[in-house]
Protein backbone atom coordinates (compact mmCIF):
# COMPACT_ATOMS: atom_id res chain seq x y z
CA UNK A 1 0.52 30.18 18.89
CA UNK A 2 2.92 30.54 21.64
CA UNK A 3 6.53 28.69 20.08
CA UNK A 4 6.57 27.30 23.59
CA UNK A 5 3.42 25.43 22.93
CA UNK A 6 3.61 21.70 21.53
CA UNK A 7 1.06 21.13 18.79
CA UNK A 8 -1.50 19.16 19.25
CA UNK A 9 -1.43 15.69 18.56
CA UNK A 10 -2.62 14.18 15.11
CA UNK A 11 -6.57 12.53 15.28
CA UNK A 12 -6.82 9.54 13.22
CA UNK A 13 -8.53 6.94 12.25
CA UNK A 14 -7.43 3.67 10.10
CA UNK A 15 -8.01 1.11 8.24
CA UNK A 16 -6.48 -1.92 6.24
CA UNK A 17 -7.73 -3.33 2.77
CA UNK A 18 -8.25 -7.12 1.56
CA UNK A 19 -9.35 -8.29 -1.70
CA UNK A 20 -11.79 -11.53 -1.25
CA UNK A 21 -13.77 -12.01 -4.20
CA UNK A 22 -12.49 -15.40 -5.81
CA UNK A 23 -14.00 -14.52 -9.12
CA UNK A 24 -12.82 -10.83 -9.30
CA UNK A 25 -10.85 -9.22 -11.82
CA UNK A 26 -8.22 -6.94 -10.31
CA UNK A 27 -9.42 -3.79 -8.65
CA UNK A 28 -7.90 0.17 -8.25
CA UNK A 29 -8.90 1.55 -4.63
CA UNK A 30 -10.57 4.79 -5.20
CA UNK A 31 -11.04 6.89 -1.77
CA UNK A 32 -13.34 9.78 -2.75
CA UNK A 33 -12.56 9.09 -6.04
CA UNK A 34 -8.50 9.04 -5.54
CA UNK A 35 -6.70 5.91 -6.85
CA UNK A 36 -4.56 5.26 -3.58
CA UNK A 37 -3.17 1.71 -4.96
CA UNK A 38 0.37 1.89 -6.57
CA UNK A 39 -0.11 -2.36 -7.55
CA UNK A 40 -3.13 -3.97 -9.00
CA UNK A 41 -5.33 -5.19 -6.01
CA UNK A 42 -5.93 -8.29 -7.14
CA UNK A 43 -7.30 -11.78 -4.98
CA UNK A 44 -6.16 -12.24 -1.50
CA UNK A 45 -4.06 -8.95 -2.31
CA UNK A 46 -3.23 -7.49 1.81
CA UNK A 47 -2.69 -3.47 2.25
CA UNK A 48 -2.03 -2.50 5.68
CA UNK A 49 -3.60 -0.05 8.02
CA UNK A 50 -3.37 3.09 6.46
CA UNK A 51 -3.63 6.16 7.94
CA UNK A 52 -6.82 8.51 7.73
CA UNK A 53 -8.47 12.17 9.21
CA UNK A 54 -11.91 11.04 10.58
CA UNK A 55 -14.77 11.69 8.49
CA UNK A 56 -17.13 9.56 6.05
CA UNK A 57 -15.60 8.23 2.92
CA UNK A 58 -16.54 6.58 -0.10
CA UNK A 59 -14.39 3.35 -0.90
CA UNK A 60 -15.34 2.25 -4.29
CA UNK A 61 -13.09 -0.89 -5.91
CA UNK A 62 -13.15 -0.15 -10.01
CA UNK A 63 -11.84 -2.91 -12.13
CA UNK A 64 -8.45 -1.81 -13.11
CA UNK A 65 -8.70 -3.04 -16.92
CA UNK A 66 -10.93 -2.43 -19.43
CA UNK A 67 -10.13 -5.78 -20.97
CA UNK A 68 -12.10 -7.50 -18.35
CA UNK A 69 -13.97 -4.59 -16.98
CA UNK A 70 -16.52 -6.31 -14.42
CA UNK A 71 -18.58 -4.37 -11.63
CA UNK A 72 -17.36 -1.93 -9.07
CA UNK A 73 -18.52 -2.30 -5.82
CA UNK A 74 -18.56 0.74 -3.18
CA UNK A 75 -19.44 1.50 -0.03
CA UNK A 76 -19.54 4.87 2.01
CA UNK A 77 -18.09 4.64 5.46
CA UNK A 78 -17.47 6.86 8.49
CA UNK A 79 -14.58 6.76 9.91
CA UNK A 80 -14.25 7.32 13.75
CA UNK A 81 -10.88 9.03 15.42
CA UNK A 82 -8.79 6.64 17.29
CA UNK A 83 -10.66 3.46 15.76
CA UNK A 84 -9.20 0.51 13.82
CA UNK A 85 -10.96 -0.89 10.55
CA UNK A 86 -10.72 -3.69 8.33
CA UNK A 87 -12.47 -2.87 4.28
CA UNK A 88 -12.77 -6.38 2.02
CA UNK A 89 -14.14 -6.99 -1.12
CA UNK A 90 -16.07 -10.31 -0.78
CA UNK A 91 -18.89 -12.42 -3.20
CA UNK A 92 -19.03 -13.55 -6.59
CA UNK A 93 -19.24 -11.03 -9.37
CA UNK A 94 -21.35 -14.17 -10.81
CA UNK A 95 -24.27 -13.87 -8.56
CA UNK A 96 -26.67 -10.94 -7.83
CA UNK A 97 -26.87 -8.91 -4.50
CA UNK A 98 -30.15 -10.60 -3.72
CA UNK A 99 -28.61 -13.74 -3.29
CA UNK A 100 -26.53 -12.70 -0.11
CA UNK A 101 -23.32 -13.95 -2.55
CA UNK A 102 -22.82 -11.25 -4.88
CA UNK A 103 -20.03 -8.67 -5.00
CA UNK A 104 -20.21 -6.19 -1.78
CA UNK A 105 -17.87 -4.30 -0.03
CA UNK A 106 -17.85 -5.14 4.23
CA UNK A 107 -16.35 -3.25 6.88
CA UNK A 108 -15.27 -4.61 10.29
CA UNK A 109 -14.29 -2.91 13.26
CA UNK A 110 -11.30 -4.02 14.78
CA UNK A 111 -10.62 -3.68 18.46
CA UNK A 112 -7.00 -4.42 18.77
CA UNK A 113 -6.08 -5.38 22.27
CA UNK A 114 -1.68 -6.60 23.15
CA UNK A 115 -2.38 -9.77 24.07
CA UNK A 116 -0.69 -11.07 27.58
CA UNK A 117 3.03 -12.10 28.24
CA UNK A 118 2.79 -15.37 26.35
CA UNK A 119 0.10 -15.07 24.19
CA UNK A 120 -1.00 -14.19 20.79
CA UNK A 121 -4.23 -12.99 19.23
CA UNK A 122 -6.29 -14.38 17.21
CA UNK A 123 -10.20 -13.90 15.25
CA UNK A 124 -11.78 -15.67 12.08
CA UNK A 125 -13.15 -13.96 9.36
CA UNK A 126 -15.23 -16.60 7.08
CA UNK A 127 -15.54 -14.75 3.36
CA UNK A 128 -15.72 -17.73 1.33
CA UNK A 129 -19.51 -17.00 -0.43
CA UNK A 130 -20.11 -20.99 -1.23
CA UNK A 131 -19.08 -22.86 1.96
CA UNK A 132 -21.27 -23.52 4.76
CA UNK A 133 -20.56 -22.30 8.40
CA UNK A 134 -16.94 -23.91 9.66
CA UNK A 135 -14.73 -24.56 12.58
CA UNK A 136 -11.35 -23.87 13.28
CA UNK A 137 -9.74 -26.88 14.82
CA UNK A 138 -6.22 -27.51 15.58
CA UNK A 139 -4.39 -30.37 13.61
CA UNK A 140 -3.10 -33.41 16.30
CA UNK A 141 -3.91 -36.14 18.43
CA UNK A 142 -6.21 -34.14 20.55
CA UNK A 143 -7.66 -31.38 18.14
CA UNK A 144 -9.07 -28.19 19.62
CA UNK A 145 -11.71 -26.08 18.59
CA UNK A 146 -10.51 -22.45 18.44
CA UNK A 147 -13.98 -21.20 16.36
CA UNK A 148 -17.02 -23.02 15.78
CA UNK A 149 -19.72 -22.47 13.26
CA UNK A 150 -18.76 -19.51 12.22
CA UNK A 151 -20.99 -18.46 8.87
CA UNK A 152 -20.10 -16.20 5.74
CA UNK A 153 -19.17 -12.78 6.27
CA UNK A 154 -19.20 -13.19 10.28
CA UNK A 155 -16.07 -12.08 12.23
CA UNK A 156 -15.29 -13.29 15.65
CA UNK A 157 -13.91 -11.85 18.67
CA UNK A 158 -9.88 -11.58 18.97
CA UNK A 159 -8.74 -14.18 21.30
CA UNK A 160 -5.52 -14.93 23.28
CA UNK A 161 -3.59 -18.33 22.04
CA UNK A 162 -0.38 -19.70 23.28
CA UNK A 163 2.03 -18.67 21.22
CA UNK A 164 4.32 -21.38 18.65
CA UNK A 165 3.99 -23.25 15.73
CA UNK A 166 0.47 -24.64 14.98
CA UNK A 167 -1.26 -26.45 11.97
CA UNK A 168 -5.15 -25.93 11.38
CA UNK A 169 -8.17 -27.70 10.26
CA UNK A 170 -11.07 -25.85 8.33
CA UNK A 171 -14.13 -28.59 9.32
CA UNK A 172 -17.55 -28.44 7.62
CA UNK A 173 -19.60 -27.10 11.26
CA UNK A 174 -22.75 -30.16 10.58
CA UNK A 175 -20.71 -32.82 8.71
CA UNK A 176 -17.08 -32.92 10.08
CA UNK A 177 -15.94 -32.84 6.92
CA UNK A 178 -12.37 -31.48 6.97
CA UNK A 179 -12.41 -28.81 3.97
CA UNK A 180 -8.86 -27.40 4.05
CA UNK A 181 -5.74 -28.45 6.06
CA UNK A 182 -2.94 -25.94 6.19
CA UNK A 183 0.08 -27.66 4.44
CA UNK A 184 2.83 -25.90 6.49
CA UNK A 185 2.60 -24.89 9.95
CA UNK A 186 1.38 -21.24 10.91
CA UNK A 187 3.87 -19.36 13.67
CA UNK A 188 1.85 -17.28 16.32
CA UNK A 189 4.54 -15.03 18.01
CA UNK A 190 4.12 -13.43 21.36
CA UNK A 191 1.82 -10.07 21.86
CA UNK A 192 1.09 -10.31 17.99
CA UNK A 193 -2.24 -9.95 16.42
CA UNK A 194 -3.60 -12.13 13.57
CA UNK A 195 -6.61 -12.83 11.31
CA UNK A 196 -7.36 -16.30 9.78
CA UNK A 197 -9.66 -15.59 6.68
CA UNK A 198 -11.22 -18.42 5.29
CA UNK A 199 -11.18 -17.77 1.56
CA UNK A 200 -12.03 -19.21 -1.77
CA UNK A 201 -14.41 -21.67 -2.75
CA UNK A 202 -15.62 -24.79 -1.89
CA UNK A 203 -16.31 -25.40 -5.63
CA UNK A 204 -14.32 -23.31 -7.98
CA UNK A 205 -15.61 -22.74 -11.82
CA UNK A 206 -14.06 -24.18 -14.94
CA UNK A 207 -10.63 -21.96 -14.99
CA UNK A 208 -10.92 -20.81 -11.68
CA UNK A 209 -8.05 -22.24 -9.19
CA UNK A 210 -9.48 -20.33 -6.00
CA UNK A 211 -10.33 -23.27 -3.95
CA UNK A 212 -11.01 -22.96 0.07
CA UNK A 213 -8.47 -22.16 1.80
CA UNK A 214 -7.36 -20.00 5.16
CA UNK A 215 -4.88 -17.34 5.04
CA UNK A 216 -3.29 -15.96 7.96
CA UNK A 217 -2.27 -12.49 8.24
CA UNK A 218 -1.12 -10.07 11.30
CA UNK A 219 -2.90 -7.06 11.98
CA UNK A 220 -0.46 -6.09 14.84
CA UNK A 221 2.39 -5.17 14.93
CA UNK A 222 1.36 -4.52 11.38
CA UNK A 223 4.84 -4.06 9.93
């Protein structure tokens, strides 16, 4: 090569990891059979966007004790240059595949767009395997609907938001019934990028303090 000539620009692709599987033990991220976890990936346990050469991969979640050793759940995925990905574990390690609610692992392409002067972004992502399809309302006065009936393991659309300090209602889609209220207000900051995952379950075993819940987390900037 010439030493004049710059080198060409790195191809990647990338994706993010979150642990939703209420009932899980803890899990070790294997990526074609290479632990890439330094921590235990344990419930609502966040990595973000990693970087990776495109290509198909195998992503298989092994329990990370032999104590409790519980399934593994894998999927293989390919990986396209320049696109964004979220991988979660989701399901119930205590039901079977064939009831839609067992362990599985989902991917989710993410099309991450700066939102306008203003504004923040915002989707839903409902992974809680016992509740019905929900709404995402707005607490106040005059509460607006920022996602309706949105059922397990669907992901909406990103959309813009004004910006500020905002308080949310997780509302049964048929009944009304207001599931989850966020305790402490949830700060959208300008040109940011966020996910609201709806989490948990609606009823929890004996011993099992998972109940539904939302959980907010940015995707962008994602440091």
């Amino acid at each position: 090569m010439n030493d004049s000539e710059a080198p060409a620009p790195a191809e990647y692709s990338y994706a993010s990891f979150y642990q939703a599987s209420p009932d899980a033990q803890n899990f070790n991220i294997l990526v074609n059979n290479v632990r890439v976890n330094n921590d235990l990936f344990g419930y609502s346990k966040f990595y973000i966007y990693q970087n990776f050469t495109p290509g198909t991969y195998n992503f298989k979640f092994s329990p990370a004790t032999t104590t409790d050793p519980g399934p593994s759940v894998e999927k293989s995925v390919s990986l396209e240059k320049d696109k964004v990905y979220s991988i979660f574990t989701i399901g119930l390690r205590s039901q079977t595949a064939a009831s839609g609610k067992g362990q599985e692992v989902l991917v989710v392409e993410d099309e991450l767009e700066i939102p306008a002067t203003g504004k923040a972004g915002i989707r839903v992502i409902h992974l809680s395997p016992d509740a019905p399809s929900v709404d995402i309302k707005t607490v106040g006065t005059t509460p607006n609907t920022l996602f309706s009936d949105v059922a397990y393991k669907e992901d909406t659309d990103f959309m813009e938001v004004n910006t500020g300090n905002v308080k949310l209602n997780l509302v049964h889609s048929e009944t009304g019934e207001v599931l989850f209220t966020t305790p402490n207000e949830l700060t959208l900051s300008e040109k940011q990028i966020y996910t609201i995952i709806v989490r948990g379950m609606v009823t929890p075993p004996a011993n099992n303090t998972n109940s539904i819940n939302i959980q907010l987390y940015r995707n962008y900037p994602d440091r």
